[in-house]
Protein backbone atom coordinates (compact mmCIF):
# COMPACT_ATOMS: atom_id res chain seq x y z
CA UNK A 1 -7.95 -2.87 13.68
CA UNK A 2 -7.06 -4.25 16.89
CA UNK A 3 -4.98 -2.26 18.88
CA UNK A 4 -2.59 -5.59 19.56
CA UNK A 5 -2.12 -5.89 15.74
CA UNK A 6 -1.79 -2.30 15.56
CA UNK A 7 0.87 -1.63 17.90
CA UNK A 8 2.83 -4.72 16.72
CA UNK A 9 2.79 -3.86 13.54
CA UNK A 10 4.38 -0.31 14.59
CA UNK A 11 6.98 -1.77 16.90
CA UNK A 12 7.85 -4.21 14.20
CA UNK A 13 8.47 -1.56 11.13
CA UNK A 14 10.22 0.82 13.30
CA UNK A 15 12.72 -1.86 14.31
CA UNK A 16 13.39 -2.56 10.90
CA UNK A 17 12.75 0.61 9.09
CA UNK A 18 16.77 1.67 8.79
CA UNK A 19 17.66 -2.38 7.32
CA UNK A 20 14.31 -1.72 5.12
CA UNK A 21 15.75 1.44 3.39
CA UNK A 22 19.06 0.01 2.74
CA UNK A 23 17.66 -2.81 0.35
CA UNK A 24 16.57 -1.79 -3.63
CA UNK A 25 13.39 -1.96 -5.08
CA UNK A 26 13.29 -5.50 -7.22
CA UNK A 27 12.38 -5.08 -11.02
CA UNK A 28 9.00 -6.06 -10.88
CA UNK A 29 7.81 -3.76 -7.83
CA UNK A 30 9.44 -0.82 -10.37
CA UNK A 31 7.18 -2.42 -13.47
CA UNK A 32 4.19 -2.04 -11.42
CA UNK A 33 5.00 1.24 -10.55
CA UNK A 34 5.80 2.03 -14.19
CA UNK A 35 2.88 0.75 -15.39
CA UNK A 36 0.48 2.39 -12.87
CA UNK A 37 2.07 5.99 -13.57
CA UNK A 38 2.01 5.82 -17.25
CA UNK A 39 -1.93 6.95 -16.17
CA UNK A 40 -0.72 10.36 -14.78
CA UNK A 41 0.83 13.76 -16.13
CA UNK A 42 2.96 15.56 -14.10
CA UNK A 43 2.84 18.28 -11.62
CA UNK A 44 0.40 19.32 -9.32
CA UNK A 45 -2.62 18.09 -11.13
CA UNK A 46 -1.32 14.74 -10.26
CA UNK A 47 -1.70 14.32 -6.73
CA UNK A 48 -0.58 10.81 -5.69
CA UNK A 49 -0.84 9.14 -1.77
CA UNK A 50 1.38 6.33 -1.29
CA UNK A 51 -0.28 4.24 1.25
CA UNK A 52 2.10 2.73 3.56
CA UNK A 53 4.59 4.21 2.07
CA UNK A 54 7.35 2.40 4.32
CA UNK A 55 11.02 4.55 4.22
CA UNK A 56 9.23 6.60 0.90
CA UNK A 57 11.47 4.62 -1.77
CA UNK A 58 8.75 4.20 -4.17
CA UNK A 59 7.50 7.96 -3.00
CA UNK A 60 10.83 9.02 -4.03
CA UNK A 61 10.75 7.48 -7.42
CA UNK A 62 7.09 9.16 -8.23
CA UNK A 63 8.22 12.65 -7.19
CA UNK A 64 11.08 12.39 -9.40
CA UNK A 65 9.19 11.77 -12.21
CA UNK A 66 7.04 15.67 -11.21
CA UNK A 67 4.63 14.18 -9.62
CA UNK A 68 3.02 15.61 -6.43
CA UNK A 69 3.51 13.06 -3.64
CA UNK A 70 2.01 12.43 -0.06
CA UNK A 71 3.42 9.51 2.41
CA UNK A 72 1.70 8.20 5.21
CA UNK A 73 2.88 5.25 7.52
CA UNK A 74 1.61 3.22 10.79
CA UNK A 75 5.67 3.25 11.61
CA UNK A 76 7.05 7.25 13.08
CA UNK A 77 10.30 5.71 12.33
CA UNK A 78 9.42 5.06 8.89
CA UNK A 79 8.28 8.15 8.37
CA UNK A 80 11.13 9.92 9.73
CA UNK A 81 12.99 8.59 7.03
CA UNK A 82 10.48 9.92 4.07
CA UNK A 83 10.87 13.55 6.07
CA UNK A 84 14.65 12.91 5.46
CA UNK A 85 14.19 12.23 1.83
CA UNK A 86 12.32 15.21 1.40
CA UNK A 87 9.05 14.33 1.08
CA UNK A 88 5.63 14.84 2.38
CA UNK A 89 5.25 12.23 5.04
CA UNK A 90 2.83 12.29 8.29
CA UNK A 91 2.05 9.17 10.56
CA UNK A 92 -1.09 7.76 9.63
CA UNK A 93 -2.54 4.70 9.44
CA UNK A 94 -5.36 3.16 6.97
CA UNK A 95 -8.50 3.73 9.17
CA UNK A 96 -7.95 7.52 9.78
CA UNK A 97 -6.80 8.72 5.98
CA UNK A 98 -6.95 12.33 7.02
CA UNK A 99 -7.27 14.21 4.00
CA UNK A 100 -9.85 15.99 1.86
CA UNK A 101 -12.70 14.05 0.52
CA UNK A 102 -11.91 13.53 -3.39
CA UNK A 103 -8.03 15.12 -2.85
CA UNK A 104 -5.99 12.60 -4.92
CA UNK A 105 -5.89 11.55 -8.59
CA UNK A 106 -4.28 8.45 -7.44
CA UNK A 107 -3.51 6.07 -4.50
CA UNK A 108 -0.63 3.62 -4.32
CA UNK A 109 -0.30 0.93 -1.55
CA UNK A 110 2.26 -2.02 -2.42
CA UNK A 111 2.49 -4.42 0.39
CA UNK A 112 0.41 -2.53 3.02
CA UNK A 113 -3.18 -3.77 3.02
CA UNK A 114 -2.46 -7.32 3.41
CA UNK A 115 -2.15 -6.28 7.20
CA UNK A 116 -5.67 -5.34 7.37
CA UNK A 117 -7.84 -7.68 9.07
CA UNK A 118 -10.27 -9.33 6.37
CA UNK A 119 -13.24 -8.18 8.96
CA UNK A 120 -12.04 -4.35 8.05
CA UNK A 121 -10.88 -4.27 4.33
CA UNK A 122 -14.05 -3.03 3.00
CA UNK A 123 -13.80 -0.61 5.78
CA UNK A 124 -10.57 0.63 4.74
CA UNK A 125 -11.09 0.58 1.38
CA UNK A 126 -14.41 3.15 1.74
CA UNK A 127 -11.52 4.78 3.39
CA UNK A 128 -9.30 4.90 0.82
CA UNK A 129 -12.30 5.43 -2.11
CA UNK A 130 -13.27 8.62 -0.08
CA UNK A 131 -9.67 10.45 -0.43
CA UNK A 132 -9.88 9.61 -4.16
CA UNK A 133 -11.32 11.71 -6.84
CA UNK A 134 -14.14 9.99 -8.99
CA UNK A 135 -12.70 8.51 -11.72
CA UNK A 136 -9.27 8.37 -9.97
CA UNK A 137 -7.59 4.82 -9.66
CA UNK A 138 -6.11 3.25 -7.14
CA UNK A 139 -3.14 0.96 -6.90
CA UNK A 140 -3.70 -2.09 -4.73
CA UNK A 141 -0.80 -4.51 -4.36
CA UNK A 142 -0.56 -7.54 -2.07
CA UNK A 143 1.12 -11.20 -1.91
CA UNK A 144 -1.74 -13.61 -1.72
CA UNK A 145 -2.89 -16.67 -3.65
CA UNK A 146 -4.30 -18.82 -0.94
CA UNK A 147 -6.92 -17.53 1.74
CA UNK A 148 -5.14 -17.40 5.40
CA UNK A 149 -5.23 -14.99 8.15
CA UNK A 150 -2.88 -14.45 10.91
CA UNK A 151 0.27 -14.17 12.45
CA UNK A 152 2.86 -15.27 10.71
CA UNK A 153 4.81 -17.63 12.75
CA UNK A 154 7.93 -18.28 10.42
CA UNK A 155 8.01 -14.22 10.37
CA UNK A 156 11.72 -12.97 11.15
CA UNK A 157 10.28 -9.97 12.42
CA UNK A 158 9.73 -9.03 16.44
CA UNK A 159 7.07 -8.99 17.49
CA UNK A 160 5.47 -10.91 14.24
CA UNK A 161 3.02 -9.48 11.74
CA UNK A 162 0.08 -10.37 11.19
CA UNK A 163 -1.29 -10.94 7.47
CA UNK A 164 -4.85 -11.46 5.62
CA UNK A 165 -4.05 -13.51 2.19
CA UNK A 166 -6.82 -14.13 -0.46
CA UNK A 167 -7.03 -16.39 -3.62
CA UNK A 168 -7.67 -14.44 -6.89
CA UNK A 169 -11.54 -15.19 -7.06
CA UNK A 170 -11.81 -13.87 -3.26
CA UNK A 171 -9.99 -10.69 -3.69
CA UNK A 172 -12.02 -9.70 -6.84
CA UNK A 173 -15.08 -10.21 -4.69
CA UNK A 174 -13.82 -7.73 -2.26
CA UNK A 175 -12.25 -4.84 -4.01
CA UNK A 176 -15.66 -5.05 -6.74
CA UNK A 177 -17.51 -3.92 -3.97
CA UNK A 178 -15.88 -0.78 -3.54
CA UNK A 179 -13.98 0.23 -6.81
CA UNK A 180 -14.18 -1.06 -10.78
CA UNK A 181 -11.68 -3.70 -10.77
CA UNK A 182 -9.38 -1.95 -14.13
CA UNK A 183 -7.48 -4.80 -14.22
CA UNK A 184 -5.73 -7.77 -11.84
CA UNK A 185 -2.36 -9.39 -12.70
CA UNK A 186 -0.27 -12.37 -10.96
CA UNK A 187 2.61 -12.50 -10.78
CA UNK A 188 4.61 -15.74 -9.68
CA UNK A 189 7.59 -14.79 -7.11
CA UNK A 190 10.64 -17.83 -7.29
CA UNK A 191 11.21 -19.67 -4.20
CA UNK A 192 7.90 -18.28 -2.50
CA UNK A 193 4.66 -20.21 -1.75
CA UNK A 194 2.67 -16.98 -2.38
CA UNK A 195 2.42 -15.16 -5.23
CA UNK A 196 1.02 -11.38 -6.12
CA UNK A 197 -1.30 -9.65 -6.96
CA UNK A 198 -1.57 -6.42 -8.82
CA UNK A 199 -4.73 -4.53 -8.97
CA UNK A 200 -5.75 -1.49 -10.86
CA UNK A 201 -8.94 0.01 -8.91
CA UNK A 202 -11.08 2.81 -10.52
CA UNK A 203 -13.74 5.07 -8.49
CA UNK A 204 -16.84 5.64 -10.13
């Protein structure tokens, strides 16, 4: 990634990390939780990594339920507030996923990956495949619809973020290189140009 986007993107989640953990997970990011997690028992023998895990709201959710739970985040301030919540949290970002090869039964990243420049993704998702046991799935959720790539200049954000977007028939292409696409759902958001997208990723 480069290290402009990179540090931006830091700067820009730190700044709003406290206003970011005051606001409640919408039904529909909790259905696609639900219905991800309905694949895993609890307890230690389901190790999860919640990729990009922001303040560690959806963390928190998973480890409630018994299951074994690891954050990482670009943003320290982010991930101060997962340490506070009492999970596993360490500042990370998507290119160096330091952990174990084949350590989790399953990876979650809502909202994270559409950062990733579209020159890296397959990159990052190697990345993300290596971490992940065979036959483990992975959780890949991002607003898309249309293709586009940038900064996002209406962003309300300081400095602005910067965001890859892919129609349906791209982002299959992509994430079918890496993983078994399980299964890919739209869903429409009111009031928003994009939409998103809700992949279910297996390693084979």
């Amino acid at each position: 990634m480069n290290l402009q986007i990179k540090q931006n993107l830091k700067n820009s989640y730190d700044d709003k990390a406290v206003l970011r953990d005051q606001s409640e997970l919408p039904a529909w990011k909790l259905k696609e939780m639900k219905d991800f997690l309905v694949f895993f028992d609890e307890g230690e023998e389901s190790r999860i990594l919640d990729l990009g895990a922001g303040t560690g709201q959806h963390s928190l959710y998973m480890k409630e339920r018994g299951l074994e739970v690891t954050c990482i985040d670009l943003s320290s301030n982010m991930v101060e507030l997962c340490l506070q919540k009492g999970l596993k949290a360490y500042e990370m970002d998507f290119y160096h996923i330091h952990f174990e090869d084949n350590h989790f039964n399953g990876i979650w990243a809502m909202n994270t990956l559409l950062h990733v420049p579209k020159q890296d993704l397959l990159q990052v998702l190697e990345g993300v495949r290596r971490v992940l046991k065979p036959g483990g799935l992975f959780y890949m959720g991002v607003y898309g619809g249309y293709n586009s790539e940038g900064i996002w200049d209406e962003d309300t954000y300081s400095p602005k973020r910067f965001f890859s977007f892919y129609d349906e028939v791209s982002m299959k292409e992509m994430v079918s290189q890496v993983f078994k696409l399980e299964s890919f759902k739209t869903v429409s958001l009111d009031g928003m140009e994009l939409d998103f997208q809700g992949m279910i990723l297996r390693k084979e």
